[in-house]
C-alpha atoms as a PDB file:
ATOM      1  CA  UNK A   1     -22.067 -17.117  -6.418  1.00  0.00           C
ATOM      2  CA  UNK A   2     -24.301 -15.933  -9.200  1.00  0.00           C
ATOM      3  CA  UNK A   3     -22.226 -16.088 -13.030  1.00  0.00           C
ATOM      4  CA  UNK A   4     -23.016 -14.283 -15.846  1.00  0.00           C
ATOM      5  CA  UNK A   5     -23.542 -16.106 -18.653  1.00  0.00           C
ATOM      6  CA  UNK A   6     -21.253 -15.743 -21.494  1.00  0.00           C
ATOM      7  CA  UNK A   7     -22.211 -14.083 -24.860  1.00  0.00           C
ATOM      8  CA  UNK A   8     -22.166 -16.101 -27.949  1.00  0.00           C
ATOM      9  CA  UNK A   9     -19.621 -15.611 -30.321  1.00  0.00           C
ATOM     10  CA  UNK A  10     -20.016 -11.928 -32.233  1.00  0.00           C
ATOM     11  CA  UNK A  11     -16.535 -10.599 -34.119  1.00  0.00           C
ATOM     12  CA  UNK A  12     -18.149  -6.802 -33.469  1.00  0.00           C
ATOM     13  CA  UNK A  13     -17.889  -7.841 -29.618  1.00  0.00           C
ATOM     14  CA  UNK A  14     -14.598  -9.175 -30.021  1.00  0.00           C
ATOM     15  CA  UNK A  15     -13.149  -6.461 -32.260  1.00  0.00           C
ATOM     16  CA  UNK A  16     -14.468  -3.319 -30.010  1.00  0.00           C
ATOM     17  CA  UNK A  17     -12.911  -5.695 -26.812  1.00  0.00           C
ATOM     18  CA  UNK A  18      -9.676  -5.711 -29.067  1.00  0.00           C
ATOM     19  CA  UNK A  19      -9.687  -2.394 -30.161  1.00  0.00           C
ATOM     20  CA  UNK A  20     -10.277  -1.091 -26.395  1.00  0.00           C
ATOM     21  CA  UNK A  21      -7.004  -2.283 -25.587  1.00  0.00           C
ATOM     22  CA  UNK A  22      -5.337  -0.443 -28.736  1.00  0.00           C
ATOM     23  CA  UNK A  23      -2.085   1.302 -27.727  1.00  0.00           C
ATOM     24  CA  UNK A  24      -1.576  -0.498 -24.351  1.00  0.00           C
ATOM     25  CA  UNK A  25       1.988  -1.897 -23.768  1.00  0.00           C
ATOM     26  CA  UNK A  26       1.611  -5.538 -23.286  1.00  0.00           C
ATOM     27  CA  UNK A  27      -2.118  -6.128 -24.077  1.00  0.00           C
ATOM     28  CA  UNK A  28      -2.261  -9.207 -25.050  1.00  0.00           C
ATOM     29  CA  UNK A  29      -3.273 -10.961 -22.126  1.00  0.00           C
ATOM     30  CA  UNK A  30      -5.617  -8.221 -20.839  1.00  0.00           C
ATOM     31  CA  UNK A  31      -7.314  -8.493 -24.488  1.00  0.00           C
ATOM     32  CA  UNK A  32      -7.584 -12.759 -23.794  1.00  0.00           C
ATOM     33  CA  UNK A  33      -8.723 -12.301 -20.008  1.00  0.00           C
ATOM     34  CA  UNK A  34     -11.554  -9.534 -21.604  1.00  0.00           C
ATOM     35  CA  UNK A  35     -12.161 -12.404 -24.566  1.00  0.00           C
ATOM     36  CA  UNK A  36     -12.870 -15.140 -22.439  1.00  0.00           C
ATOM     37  CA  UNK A  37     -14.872 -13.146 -19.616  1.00  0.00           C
ATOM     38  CA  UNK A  38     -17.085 -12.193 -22.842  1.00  0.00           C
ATOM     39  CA  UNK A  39     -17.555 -15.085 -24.299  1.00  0.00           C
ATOM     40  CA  UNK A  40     -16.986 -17.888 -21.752  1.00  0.00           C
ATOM     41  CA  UNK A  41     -13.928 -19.200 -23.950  1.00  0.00           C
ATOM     42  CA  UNK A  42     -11.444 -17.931 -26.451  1.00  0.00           C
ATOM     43  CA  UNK A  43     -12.637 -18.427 -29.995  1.00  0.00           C
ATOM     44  CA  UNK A  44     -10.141 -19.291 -32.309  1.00  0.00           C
ATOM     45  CA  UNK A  45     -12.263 -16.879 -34.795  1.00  0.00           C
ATOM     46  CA  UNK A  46     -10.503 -13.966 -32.543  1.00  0.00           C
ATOM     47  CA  UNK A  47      -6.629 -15.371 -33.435  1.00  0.00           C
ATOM     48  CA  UNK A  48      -6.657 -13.468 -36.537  1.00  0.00           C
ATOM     49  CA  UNK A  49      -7.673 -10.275 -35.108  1.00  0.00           C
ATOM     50  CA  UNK A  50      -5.481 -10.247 -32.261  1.00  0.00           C
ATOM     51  CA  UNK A  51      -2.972 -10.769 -34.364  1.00  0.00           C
ATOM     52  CA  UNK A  52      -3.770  -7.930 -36.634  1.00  0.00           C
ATOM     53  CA  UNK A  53      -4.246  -5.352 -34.195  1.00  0.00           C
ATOM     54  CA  UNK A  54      -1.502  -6.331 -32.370  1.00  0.00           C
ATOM     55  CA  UNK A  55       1.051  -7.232 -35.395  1.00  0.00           C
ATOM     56  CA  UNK A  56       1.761 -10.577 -34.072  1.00  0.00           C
ATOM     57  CA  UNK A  57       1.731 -13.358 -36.458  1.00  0.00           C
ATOM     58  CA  UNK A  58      -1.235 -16.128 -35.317  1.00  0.00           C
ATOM     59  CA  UNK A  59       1.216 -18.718 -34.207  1.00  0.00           C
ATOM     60  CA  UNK A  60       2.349 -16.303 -31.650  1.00  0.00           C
ATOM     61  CA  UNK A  61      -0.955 -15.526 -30.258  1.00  0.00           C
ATOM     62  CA  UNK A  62      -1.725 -18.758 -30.509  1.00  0.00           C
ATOM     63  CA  UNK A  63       1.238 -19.899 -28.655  1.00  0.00           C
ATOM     64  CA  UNK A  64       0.223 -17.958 -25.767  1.00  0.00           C
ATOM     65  CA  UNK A  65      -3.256 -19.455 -25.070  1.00  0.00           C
ATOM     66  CA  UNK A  66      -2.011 -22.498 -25.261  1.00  0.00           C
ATOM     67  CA  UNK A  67       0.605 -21.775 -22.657  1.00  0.00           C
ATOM     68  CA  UNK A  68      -1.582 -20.488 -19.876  1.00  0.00           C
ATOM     69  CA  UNK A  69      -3.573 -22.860 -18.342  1.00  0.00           C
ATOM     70  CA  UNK A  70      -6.479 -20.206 -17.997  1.00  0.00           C
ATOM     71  CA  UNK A  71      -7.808 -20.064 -21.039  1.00  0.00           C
ATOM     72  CA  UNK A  72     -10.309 -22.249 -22.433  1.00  0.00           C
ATOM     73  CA  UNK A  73     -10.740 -23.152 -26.296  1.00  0.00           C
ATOM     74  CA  UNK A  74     -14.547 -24.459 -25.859  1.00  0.00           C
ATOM     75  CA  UNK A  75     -16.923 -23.013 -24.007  1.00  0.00           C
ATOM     76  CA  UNK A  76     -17.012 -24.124 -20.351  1.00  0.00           C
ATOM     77  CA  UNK A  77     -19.794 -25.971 -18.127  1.00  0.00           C
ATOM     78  CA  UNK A  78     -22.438 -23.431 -16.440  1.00  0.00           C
ATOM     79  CA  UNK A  79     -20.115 -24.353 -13.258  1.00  0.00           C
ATOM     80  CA  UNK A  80     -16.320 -24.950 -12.931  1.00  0.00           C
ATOM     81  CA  UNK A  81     -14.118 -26.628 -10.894  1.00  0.00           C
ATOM     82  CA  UNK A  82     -10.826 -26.529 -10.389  1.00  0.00           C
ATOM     83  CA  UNK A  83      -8.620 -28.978  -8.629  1.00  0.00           C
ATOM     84  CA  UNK A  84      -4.765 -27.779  -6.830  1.00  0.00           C
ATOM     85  CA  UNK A  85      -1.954 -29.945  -8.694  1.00  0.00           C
ATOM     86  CA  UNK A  86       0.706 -28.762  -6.901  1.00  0.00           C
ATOM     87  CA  UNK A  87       2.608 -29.980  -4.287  1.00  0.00           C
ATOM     88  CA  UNK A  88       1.620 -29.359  -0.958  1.00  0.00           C
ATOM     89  CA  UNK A  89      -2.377 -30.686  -2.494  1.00  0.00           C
ATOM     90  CA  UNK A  90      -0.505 -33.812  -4.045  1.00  0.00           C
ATOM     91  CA  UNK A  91       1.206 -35.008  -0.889  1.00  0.00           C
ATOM     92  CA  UNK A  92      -2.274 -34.519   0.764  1.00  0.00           C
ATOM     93  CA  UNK A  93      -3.821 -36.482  -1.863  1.00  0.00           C
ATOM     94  CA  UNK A  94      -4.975 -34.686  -4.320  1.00  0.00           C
ATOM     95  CA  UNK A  95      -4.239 -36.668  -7.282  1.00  0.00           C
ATOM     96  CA  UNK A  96      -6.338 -39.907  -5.919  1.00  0.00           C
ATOM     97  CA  UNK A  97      -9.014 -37.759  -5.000  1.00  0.00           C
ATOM     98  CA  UNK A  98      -9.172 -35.791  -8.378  1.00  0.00           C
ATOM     99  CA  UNK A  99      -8.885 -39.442 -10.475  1.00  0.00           C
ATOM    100  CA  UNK A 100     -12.220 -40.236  -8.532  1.00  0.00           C
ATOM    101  CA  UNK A 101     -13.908 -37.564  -8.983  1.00  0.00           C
ATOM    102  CA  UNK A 102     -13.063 -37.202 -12.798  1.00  0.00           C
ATOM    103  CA  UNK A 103     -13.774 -40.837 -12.958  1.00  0.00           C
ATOM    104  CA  UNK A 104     -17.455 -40.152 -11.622  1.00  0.00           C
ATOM    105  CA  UNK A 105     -17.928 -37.832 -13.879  1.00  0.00           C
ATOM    106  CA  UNK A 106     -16.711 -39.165 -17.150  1.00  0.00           C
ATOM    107  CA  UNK A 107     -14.217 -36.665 -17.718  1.00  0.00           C
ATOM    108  CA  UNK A 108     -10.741 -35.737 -18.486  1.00  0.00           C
ATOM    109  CA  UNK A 109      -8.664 -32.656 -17.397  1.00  0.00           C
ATOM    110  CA  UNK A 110     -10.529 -29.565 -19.482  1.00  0.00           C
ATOM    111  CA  UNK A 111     -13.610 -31.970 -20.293  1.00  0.00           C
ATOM    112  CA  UNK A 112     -17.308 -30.446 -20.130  1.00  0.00           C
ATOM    113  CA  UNK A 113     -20.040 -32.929 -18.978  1.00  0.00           C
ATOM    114  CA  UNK A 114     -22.172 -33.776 -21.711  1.00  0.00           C
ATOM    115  CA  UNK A 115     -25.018 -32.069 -20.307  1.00  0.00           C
ATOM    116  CA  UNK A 116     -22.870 -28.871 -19.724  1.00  0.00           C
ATOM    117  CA  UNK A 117     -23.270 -28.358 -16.331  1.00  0.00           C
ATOM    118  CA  UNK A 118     -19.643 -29.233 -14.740  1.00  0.00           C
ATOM    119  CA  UNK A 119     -16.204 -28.154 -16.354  1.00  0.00           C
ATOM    120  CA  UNK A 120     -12.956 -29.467 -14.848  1.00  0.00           C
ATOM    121  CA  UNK A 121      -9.914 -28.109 -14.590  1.00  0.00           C
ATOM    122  CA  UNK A 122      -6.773 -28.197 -12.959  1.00  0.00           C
ATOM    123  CA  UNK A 123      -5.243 -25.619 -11.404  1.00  0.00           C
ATOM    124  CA  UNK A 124      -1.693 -25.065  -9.984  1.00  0.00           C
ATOM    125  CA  UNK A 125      -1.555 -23.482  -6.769  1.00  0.00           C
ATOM    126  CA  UNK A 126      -3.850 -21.504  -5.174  1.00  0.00           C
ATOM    127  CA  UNK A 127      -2.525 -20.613  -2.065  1.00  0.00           C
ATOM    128  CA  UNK A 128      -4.284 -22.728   0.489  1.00  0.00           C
ATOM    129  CA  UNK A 129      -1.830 -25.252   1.743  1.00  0.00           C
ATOM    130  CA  UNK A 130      -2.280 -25.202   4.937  1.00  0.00           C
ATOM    131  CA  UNK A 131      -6.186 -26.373   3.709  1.00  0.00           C
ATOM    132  CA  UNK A 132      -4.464 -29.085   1.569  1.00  0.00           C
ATOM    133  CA  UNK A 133      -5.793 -30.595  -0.934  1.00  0.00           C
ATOM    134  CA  UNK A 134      -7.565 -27.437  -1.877  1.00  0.00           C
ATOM    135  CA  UNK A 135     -10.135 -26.681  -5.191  1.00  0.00           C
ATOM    136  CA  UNK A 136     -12.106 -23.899  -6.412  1.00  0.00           C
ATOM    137  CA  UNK A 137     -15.907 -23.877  -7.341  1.00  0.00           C
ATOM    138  CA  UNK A 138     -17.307 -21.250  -8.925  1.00  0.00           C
ATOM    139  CA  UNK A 139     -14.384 -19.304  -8.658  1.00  0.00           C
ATOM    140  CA  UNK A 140     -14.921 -20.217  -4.370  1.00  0.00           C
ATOM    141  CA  UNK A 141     -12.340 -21.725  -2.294  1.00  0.00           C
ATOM    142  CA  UNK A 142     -12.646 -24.925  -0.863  1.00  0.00           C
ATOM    143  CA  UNK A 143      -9.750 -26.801   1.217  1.00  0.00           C
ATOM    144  CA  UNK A 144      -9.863 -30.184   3.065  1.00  0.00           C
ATOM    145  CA  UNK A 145     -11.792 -31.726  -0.279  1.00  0.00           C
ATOM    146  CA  UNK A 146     -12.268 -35.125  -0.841  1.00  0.00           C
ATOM    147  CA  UNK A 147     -14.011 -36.823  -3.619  1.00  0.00           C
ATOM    148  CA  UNK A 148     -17.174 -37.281  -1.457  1.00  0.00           C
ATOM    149  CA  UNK A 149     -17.256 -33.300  -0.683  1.00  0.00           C
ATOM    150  CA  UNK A 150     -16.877 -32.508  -4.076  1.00  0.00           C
ATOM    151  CA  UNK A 151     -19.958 -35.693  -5.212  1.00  0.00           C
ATOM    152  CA  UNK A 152     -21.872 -33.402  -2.398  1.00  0.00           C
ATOM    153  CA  UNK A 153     -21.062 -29.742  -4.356  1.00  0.00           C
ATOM    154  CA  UNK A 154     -22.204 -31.336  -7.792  1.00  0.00           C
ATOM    155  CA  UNK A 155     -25.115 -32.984  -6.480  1.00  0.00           C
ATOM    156  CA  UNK A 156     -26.489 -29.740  -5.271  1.00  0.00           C
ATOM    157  CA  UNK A 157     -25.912 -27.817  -8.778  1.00  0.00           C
ATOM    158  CA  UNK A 158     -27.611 -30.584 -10.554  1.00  0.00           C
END
């Protein structure tokens, strides 16, 4: 699967992505969704202008990106995976296998490699329990993982 990569941060961009949305009942997360696709994260420079255009005060915006687990306040690694925490992935082991591999790489929950190539991230569900424990990689779904399949799918991006 071929990514585009995101624009660096530009408060024109932002503003006519903001502004496109002007009007729209319940824009707000259709203006963070447009945000992040843009620019790979949401910047915190954009707070403010949500909340102007929107008449929202910053904690409010604010609130809501840090609610959803989708949105990213730092840029994210030129790949991304996410691991299932829910259930039917934890009682087929999904937590051990997700402490390995974020102990091979180095990295917490929502940590970038240093060299920016893998982001990790957890994810709550994505429909694939009958492929338990189940991840995505580049927005592809994967089910039946284990810590040496996903070794295997970061050895290949390297």
């Amino acid at each position: 699967m071929t990514t585009r990569r995101p624009s660096a941060w530009d408060s024109t961009t932002a503003r006519a992505i903001i502004e496109s949305y002007a009007g729209r009942e319940g824009s707000m997360l259709p203006i963070l969704h447009s945000l992040q696709a843009e620019f790979g994260f949401v910047p915190r420079e954009a707070e403010p202008l949500i909340a102007d255009s929107l008449n929202l005060s910053r904690a409010e915006v604010h609130g809501v990106i840090s609610f959803y687990h989708d949105f990213r306040r730092n840029p994210a690694g030129r790949h991304i995976l996410k691991l299932c925490r829910a259930e039917a992935c934890q009682a087929m082991g999904s937590e051990a296998t997700a402490q390995q591999v974020l102990d091979a790489l180095g990295l917490d929950w929502g940590e970038t490699t240093p060299d920016g190539r893998i982001t990790v991230e957890p994810i709550y569900c994505l429909g694939l329990c009958a492929t338990a424990p189940s991840a995505l990689f580049d927005g592809e779904p994967i089910g039946r993982i284990n810590a040496s399949l996903i070794h295997h799918l970061v050895q290949e991006v390297a």
